[in-house]
Protein backbone atom coordinates (compact mmCIF):
# COMPACT_ATOMS: atom_id res chain seq x y z
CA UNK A 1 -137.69 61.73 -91.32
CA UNK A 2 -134.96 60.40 -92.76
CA UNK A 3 -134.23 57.64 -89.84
CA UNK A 4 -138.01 56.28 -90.74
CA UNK A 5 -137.44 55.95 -94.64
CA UNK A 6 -134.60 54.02 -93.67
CA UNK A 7 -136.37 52.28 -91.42
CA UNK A 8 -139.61 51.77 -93.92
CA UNK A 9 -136.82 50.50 -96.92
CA UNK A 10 -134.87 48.12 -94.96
CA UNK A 11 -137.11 47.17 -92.28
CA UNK A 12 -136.22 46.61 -88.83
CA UNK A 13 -132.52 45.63 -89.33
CA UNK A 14 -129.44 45.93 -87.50
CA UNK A 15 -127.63 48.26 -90.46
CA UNK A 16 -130.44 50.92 -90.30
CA UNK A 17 -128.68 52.88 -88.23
CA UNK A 18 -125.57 52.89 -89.81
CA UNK A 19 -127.33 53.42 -93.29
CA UNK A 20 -128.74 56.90 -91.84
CA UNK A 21 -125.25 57.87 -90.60
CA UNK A 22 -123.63 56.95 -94.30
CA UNK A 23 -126.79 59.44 -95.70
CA UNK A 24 -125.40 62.22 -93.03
CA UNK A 25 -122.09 62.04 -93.91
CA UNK A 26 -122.11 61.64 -97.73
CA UNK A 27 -124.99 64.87 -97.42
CA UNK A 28 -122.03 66.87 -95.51
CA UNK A 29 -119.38 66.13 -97.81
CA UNK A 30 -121.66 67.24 -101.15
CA UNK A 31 -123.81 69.84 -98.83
CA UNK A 32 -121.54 72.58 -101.40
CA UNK A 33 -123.55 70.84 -103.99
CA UNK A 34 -126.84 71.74 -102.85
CA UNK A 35 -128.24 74.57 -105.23
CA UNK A 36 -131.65 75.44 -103.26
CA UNK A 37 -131.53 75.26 -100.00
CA UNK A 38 -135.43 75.00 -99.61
CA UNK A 39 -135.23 71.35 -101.24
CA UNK A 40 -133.06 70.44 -98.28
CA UNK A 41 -135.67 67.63 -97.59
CA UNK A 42 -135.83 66.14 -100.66
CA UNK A 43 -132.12 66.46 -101.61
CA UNK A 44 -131.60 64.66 -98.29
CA UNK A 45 -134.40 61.75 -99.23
CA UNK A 46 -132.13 61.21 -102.67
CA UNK A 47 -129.02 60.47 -100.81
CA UNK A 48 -130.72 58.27 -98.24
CA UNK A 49 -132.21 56.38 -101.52
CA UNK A 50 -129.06 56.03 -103.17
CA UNK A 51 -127.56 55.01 -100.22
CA UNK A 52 -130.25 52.30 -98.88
CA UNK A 53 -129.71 51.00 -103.14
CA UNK A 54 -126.19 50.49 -102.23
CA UNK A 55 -126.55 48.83 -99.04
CA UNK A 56 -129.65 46.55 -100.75
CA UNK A 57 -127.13 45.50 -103.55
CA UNK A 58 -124.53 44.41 -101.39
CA UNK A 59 -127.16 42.76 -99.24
CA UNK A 60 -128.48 41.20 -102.63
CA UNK A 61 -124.90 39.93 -103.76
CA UNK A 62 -123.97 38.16 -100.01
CA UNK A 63 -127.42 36.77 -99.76
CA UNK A 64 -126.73 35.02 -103.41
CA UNK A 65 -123.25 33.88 -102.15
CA UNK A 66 -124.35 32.54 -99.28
CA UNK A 67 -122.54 35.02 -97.09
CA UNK A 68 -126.15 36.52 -95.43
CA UNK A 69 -129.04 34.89 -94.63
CA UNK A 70 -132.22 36.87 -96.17
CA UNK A 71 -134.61 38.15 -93.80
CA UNK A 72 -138.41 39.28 -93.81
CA UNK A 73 -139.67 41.97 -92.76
CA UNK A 74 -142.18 42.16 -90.01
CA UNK A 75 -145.24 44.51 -91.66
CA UNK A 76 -146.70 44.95 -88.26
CA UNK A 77 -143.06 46.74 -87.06
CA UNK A 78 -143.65 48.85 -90.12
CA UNK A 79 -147.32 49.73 -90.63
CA UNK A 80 -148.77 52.04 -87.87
CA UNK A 81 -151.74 50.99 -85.72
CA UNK A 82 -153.75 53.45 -86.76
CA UNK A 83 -153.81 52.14 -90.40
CA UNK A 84 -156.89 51.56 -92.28
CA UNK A 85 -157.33 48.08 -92.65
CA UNK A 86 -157.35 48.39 -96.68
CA UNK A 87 -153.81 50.26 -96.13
CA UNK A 88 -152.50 47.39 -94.27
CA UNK A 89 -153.27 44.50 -96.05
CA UNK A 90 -151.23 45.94 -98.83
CA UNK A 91 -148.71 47.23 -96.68
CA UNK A 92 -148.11 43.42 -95.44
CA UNK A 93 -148.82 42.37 -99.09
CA UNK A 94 -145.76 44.51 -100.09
CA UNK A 95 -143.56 43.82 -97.84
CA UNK A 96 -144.31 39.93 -97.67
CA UNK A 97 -142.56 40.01 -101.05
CA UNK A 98 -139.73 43.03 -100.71
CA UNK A 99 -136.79 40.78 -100.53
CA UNK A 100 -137.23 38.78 -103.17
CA UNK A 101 -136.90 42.24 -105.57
CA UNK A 102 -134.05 43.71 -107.08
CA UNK A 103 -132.89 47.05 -104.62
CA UNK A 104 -133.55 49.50 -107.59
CA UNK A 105 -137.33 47.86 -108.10
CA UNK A 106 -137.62 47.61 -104.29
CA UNK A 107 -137.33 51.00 -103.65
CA UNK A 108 -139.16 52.37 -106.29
CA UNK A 109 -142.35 50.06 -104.57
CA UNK A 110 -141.42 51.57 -101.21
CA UNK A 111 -141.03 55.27 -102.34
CA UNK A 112 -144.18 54.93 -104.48
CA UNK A 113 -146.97 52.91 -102.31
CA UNK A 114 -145.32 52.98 -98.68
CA UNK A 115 -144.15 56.44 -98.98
CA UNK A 116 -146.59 58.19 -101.19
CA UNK A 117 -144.24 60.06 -103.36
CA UNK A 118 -145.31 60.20 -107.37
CA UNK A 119 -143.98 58.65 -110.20
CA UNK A 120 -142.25 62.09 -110.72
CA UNK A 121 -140.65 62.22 -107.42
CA UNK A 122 -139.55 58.35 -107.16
CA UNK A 123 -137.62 59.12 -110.33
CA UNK A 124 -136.48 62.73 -108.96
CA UNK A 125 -135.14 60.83 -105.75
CA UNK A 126 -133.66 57.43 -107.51
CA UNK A 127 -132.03 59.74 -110.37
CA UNK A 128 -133.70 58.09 -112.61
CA UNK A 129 -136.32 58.79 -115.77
CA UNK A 130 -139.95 58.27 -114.88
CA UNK A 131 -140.01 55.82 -117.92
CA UNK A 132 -137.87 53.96 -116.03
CA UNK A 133 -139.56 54.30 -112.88
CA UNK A 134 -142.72 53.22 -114.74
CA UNK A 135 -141.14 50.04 -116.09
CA UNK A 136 -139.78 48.96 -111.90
CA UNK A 137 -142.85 49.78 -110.69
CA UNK A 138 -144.69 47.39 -113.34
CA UNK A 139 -141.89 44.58 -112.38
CA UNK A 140 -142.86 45.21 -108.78
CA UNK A 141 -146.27 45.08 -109.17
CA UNK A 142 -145.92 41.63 -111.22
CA UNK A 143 -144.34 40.49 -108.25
CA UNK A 144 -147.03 41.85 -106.24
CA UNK A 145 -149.13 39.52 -107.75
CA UNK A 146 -147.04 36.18 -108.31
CA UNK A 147 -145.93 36.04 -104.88
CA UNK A 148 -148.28 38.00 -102.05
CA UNK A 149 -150.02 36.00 -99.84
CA UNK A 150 -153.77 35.15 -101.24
CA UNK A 151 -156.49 35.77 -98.82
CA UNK A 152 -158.07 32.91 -96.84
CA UNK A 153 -160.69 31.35 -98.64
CA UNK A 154 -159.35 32.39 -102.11
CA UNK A 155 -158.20 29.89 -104.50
């Protein structure tokens, strides 16, 4: 579970690996901190968020140096052959644009459309207030539009 929401907010990358191990071990060392042990899953899912936002801002601030070269996610690595075709022309839609988001609005698109979770729950796992959920998701949906890929034949 948690290796493929890695996997889903970084894409296929070299650091996804290492990203789940940095979610394992900062889980162990605040696993005292853990209150109900039936929202294991969830608890888990908010310190693999926190942890992909970290990695995405570093990413964000070497890429704008011009210490790492940015680079696009294949959405046929990502989306699952059996995927309705509806589901994955906005899957490659989404992810056609990802890296040219800010981390924090990135992963509130990815926990929201790619993952399924509600408004509600993208704010439960990014700590943050669903009004402020609201307002990344409307930034990332602006986006959405400016910069996906318009369909052959379209003007």
């Amino acid at each position: 579970m948690i290796n493929g929401l890695a996997y889903r907010l970084l894409g296929r990358d070299d650091e996804v690996d290492d990203l789940v191990q940095d979610a394992f071990l900062a889980a162990l060392r605040s696993l005292d901190r853990l209150e109900n042990p039936q929202a294991f899953s969830a608890w888990l899912c908010s310190i693999m968020v926190r942890t992909a936002h970290k990695t995405l801002r570093r990413r964000s601030m070497l890429t704008r140096l011009g210490l790492r070269r940015s680079t696009v996610i294949d959405p046929d690595a990502v989306v699952g052959r059996t995927a309705a075709p509806d589901v994955c022309a906005e899957l490659h839609a989404i992810y056609a644009v990802l890296d040219r988001m800010a981390p924090e609005v990135r992963l509130a698109l990815v926990l929201h459309r790619v993952e399924g979770l509600s408004v509600p729950e993208v704010a439960e796992r990014m700590d943050m207030s669903v009004s402020t959920v609201k307002r990344r998701l409307c930034v990332a949906e602006k986006r959405l539009l400016k910069f996906a890929p318009k369909p052959e034949g379209s003007s």
